[in-house]
N, C-alpha and C. Protein backbone atom coordinates (compact mmCIF):
# COMPACT_ATOMS: atom_id res chain seq x y z
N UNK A 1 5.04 -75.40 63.91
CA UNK A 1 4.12 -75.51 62.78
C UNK A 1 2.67 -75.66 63.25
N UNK A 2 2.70 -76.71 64.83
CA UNK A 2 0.92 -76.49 64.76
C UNK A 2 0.41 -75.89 64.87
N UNK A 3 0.96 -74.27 65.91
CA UNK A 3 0.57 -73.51 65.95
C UNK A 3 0.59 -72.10 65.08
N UNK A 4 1.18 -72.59 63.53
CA UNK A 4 0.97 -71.40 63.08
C UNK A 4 -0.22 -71.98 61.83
N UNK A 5 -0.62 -73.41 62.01
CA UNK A 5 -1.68 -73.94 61.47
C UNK A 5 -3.22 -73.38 61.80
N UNK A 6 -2.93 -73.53 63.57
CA UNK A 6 -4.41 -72.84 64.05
C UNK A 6 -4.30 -71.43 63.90
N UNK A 7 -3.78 -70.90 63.64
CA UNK A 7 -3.50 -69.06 63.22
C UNK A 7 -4.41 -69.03 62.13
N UNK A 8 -3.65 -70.30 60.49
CA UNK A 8 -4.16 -70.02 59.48
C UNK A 8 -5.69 -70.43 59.63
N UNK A 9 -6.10 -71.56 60.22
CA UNK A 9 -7.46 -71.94 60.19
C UNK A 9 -7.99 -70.87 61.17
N UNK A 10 -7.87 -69.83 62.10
CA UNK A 10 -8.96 -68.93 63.03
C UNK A 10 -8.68 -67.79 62.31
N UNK A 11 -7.59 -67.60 60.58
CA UNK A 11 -8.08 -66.24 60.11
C UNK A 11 -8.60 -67.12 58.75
N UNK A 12 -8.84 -68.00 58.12
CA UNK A 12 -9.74 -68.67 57.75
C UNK A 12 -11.28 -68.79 57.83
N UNK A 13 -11.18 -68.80 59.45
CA UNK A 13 -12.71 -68.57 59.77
C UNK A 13 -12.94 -67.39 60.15
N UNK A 14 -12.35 -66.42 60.63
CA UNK A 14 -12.61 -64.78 60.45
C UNK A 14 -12.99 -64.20 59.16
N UNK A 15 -12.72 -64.83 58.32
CA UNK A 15 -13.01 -64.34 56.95
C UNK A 15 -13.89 -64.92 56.05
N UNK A 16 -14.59 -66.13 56.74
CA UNK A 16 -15.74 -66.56 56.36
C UNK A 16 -15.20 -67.62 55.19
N UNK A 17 -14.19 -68.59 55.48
CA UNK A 17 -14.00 -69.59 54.55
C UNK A 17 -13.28 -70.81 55.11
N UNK A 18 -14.21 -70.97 55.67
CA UNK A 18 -14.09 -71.85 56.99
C UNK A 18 -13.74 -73.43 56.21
N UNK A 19 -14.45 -73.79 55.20
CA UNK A 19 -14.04 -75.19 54.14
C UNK A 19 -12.84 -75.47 53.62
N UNK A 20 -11.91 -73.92 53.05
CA UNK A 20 -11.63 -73.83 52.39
C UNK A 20 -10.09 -74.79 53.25
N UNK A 21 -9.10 -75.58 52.10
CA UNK A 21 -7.69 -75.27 52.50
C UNK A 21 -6.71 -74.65 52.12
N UNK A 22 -5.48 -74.61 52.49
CA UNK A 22 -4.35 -73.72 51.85
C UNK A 22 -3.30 -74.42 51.63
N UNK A 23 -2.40 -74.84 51.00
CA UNK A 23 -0.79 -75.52 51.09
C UNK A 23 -0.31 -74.93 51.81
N UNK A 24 0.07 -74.67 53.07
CA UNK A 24 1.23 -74.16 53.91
C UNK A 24 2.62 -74.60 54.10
N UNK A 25 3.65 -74.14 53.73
CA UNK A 25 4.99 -74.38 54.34
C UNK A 25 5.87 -73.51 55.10
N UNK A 26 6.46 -74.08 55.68
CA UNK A 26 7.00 -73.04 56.89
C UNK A 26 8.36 -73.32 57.03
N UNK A 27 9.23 -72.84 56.72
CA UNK A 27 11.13 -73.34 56.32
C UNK A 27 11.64 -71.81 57.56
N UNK A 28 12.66 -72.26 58.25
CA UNK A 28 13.05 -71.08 58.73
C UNK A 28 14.61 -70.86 57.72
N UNK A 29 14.53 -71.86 56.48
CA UNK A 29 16.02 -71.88 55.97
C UNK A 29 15.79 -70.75 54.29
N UNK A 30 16.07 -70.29 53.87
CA UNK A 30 15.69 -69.72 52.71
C UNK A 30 16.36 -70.49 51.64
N UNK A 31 17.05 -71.53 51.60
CA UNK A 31 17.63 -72.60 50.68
C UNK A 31 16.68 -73.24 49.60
N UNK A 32 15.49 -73.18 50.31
CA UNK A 32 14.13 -74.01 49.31
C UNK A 32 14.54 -75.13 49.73
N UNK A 33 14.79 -75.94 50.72
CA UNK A 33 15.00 -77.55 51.00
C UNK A 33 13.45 -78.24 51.37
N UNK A 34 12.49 -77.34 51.97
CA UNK A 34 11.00 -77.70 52.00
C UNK A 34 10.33 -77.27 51.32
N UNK A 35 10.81 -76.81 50.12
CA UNK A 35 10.07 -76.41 49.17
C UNK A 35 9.03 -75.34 49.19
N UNK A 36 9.08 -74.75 49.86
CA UNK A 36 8.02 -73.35 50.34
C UNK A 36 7.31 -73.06 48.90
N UNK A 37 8.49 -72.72 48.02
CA UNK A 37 8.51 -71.40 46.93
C UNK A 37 6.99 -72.13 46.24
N UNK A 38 6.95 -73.54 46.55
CA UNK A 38 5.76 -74.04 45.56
C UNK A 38 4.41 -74.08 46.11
N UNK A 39 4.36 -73.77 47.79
CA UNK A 39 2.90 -73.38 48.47
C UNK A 39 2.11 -72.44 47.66
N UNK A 40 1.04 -72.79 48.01
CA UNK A 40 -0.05 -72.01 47.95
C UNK A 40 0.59 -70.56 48.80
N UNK A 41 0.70 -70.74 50.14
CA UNK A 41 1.16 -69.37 51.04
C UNK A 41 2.74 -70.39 51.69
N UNK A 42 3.28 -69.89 52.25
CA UNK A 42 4.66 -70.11 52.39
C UNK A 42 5.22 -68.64 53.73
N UNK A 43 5.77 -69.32 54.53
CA UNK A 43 6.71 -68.05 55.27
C UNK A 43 8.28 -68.44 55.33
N UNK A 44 8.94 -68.03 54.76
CA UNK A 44 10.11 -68.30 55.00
C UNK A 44 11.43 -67.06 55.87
N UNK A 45 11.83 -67.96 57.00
CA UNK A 45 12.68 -66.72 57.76
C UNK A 45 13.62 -66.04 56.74
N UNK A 46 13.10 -65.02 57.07
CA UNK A 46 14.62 -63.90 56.55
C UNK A 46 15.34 -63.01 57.62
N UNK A 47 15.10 -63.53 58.88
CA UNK A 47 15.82 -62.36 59.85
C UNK A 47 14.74 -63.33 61.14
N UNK A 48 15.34 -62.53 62.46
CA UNK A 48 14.94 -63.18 63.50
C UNK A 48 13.47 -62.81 64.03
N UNK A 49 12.56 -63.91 64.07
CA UNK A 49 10.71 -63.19 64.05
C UNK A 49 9.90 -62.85 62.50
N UNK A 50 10.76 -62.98 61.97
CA UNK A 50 10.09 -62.06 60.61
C UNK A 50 10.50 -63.10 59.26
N UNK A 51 9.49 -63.08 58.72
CA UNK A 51 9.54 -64.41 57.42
C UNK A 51 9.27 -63.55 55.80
N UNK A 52 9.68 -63.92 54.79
CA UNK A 52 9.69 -63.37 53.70
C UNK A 52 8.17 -64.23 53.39
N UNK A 53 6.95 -63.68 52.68
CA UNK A 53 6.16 -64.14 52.79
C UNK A 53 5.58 -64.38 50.81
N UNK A 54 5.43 -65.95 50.28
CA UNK A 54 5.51 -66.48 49.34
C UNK A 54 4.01 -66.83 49.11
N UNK A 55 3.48 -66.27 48.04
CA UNK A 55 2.00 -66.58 47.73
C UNK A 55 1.92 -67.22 46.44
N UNK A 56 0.55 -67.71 45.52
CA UNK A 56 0.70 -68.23 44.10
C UNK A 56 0.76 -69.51 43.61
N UNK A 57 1.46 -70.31 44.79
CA UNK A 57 2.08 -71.65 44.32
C UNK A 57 0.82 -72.64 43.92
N UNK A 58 1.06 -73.27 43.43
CA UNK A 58 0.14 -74.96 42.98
C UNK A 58 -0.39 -75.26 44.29
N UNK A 59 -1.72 -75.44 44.40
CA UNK A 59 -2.26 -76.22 45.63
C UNK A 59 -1.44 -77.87 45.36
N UNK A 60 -1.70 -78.53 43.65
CA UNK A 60 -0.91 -79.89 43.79
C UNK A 60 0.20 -79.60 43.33
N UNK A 61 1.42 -80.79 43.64
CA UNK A 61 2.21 -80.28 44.04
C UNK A 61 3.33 -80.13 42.70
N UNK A 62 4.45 -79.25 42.78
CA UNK A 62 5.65 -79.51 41.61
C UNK A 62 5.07 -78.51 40.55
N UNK A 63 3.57 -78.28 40.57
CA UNK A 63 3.37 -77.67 38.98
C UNK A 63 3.68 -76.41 39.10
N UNK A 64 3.79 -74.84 39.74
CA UNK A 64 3.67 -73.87 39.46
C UNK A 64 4.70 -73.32 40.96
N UNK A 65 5.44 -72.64 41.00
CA UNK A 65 5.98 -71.69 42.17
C UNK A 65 5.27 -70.56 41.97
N UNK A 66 5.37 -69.81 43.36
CA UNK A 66 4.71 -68.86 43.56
C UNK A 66 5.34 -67.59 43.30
N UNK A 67 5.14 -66.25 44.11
CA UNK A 67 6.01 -65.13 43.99
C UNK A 67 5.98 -64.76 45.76
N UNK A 68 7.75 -64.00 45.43
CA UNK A 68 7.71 -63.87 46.92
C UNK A 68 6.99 -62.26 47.46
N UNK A 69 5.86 -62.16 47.68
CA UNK A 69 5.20 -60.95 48.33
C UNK A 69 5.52 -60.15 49.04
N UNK A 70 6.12 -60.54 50.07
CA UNK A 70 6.58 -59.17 50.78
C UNK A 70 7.83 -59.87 51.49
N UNK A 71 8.92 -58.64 52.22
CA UNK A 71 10.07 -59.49 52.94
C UNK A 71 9.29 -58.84 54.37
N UNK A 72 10.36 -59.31 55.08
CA UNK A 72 10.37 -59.08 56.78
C UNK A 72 8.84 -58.82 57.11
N UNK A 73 7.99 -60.14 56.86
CA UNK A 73 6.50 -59.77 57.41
C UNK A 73 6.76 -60.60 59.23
N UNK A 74 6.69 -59.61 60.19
CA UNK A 74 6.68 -59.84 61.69
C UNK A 74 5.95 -61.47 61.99
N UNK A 75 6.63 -62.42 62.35
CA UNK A 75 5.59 -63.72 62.86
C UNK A 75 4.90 -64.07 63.51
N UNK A 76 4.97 -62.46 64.68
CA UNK A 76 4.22 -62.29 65.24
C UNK A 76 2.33 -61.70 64.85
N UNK A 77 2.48 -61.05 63.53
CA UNK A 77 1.49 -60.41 62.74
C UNK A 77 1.43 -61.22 61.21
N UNK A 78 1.69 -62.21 60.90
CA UNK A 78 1.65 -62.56 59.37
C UNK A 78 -0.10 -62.61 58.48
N UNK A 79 -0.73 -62.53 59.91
CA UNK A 79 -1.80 -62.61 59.09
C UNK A 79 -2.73 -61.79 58.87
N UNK A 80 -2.48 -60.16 58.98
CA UNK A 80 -2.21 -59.01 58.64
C UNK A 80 -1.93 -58.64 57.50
N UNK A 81 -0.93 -59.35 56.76
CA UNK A 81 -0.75 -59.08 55.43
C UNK A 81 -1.40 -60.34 54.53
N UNK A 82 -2.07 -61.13 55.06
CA UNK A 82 -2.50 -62.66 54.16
C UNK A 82 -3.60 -61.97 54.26
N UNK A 83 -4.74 -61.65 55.13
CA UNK A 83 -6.13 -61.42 55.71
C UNK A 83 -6.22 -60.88 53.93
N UNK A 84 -6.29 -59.42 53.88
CA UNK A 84 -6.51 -58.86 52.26
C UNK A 84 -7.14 -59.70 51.14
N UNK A 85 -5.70 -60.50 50.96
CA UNK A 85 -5.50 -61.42 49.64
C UNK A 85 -6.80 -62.83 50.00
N UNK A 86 -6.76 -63.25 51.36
CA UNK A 86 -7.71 -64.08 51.45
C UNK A 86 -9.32 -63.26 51.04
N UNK A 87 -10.05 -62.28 51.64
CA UNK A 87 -10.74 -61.43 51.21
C UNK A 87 -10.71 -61.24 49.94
N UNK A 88 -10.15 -60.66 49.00
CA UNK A 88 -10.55 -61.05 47.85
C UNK A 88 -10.77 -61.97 47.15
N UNK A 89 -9.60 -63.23 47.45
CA UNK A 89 -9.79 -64.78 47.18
C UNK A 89 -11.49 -64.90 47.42
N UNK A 90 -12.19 -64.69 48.42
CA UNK A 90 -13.51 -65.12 49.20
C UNK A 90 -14.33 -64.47 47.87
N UNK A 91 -14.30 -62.90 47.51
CA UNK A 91 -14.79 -62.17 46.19
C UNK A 91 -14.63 -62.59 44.91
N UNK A 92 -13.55 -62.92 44.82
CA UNK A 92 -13.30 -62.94 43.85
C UNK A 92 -12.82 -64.31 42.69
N UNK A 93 -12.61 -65.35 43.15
CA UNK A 93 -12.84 -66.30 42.91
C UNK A 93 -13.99 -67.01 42.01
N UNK A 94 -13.35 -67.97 40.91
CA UNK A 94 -14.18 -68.37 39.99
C UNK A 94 -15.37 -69.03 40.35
N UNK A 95 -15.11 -69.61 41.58
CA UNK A 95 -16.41 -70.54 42.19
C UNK A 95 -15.47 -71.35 43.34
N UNK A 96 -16.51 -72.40 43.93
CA UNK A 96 -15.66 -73.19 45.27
C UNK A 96 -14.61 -74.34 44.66
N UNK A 97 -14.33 -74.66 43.11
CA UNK A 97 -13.05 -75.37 42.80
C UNK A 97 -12.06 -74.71 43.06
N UNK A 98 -11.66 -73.17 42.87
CA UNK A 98 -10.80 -72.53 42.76
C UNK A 98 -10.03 -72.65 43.45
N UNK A 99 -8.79 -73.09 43.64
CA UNK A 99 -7.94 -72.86 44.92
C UNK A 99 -7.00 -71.18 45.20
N UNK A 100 -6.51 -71.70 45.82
CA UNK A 100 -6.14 -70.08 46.45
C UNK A 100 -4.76 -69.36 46.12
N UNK A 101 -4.22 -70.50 45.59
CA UNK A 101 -2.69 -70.25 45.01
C UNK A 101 -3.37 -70.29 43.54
N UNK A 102 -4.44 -70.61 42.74
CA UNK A 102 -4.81 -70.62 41.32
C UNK A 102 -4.99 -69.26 41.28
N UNK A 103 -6.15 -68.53 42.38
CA UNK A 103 -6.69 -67.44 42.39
C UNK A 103 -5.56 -66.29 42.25
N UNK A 104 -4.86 -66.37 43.13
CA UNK A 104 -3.83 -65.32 43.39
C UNK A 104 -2.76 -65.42 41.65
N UNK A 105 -2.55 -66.81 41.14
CA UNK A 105 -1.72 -66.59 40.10
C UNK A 105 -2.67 -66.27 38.71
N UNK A 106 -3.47 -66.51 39.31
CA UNK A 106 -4.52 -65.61 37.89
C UNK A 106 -4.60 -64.05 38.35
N UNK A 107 -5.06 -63.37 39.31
CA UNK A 107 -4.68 -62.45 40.05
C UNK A 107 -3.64 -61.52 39.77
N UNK A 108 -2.30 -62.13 39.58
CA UNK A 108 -1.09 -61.83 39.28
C UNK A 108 -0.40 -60.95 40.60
N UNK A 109 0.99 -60.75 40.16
CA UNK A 109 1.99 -59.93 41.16
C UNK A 109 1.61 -58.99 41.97
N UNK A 110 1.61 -58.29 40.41
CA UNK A 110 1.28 -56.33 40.91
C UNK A 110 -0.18 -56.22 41.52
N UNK A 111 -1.10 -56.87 41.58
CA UNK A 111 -2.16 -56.57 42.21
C UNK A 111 -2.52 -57.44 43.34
N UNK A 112 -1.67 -58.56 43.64
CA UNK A 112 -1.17 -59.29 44.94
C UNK A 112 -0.69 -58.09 45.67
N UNK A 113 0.62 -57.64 45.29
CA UNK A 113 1.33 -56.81 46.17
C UNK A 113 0.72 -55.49 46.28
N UNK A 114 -0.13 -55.23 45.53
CA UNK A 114 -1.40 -53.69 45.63
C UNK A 114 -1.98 -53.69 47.08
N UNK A 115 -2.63 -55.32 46.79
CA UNK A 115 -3.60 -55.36 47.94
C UNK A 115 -2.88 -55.56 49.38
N UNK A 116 -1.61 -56.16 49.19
CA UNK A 116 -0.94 -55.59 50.52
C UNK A 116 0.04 -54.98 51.29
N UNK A 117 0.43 -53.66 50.02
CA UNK A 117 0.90 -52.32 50.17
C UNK A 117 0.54 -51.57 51.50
């Protein structure tokens, strides 16, 4: 986990939102026992290296689950397919309250999964 923390914070600061935070959870079980489904971003294993990747959720916690975005994103590359959605988050966003799982579920599905088609 710590190191897929400094991943999220050095494409954080590649993208110029260096303040910002994210809810991260990281389950290699797909059961929901750590609760992923309710992160902000979420990777959960679905195969060996490669995580089903969960965006949308409540920054606080219990109120909103997310949607699951893409399957078999490589763990070696996950932030490849996040980079996008953060980029627009940075655009597009109501102002600096906004969090990033609000953004994306105002945002919605089909244009989550547009931007990382």
């Amino acid at each position: 986990m710590p190191a897929y923390v400094e991943r999220l914070r050095a494409l954080l600061h590649k993208v110029n939102l260096d303040g910002d935070e994210l809810m991260l959870r990281i389950t290699g079980c797909p059961n929901g026992c750590a609760r992923p489904y309710m992160a902000e971003f979420a990777l959960v294993g679905d195969g060996p290296k490669s995580y089903q990747m969960w965006v949308g959720g409540s920054p606080v916690l219990a109120e909103r689950t997310g949607f699951a975005l893409k399957d078999r994103v490589p763990a070696d590359n996950w932030e490849a397919t996040l980079e996008p959605l953060l980029e627009a988050f940075k655009k597009g966003r109501t102002g600096p309250s906004e969090a990033f799982g609000d953004f994306i579920h105002r945002m919605g599905e089909t244009q989550a999964k547009a931007l990382v088609a």
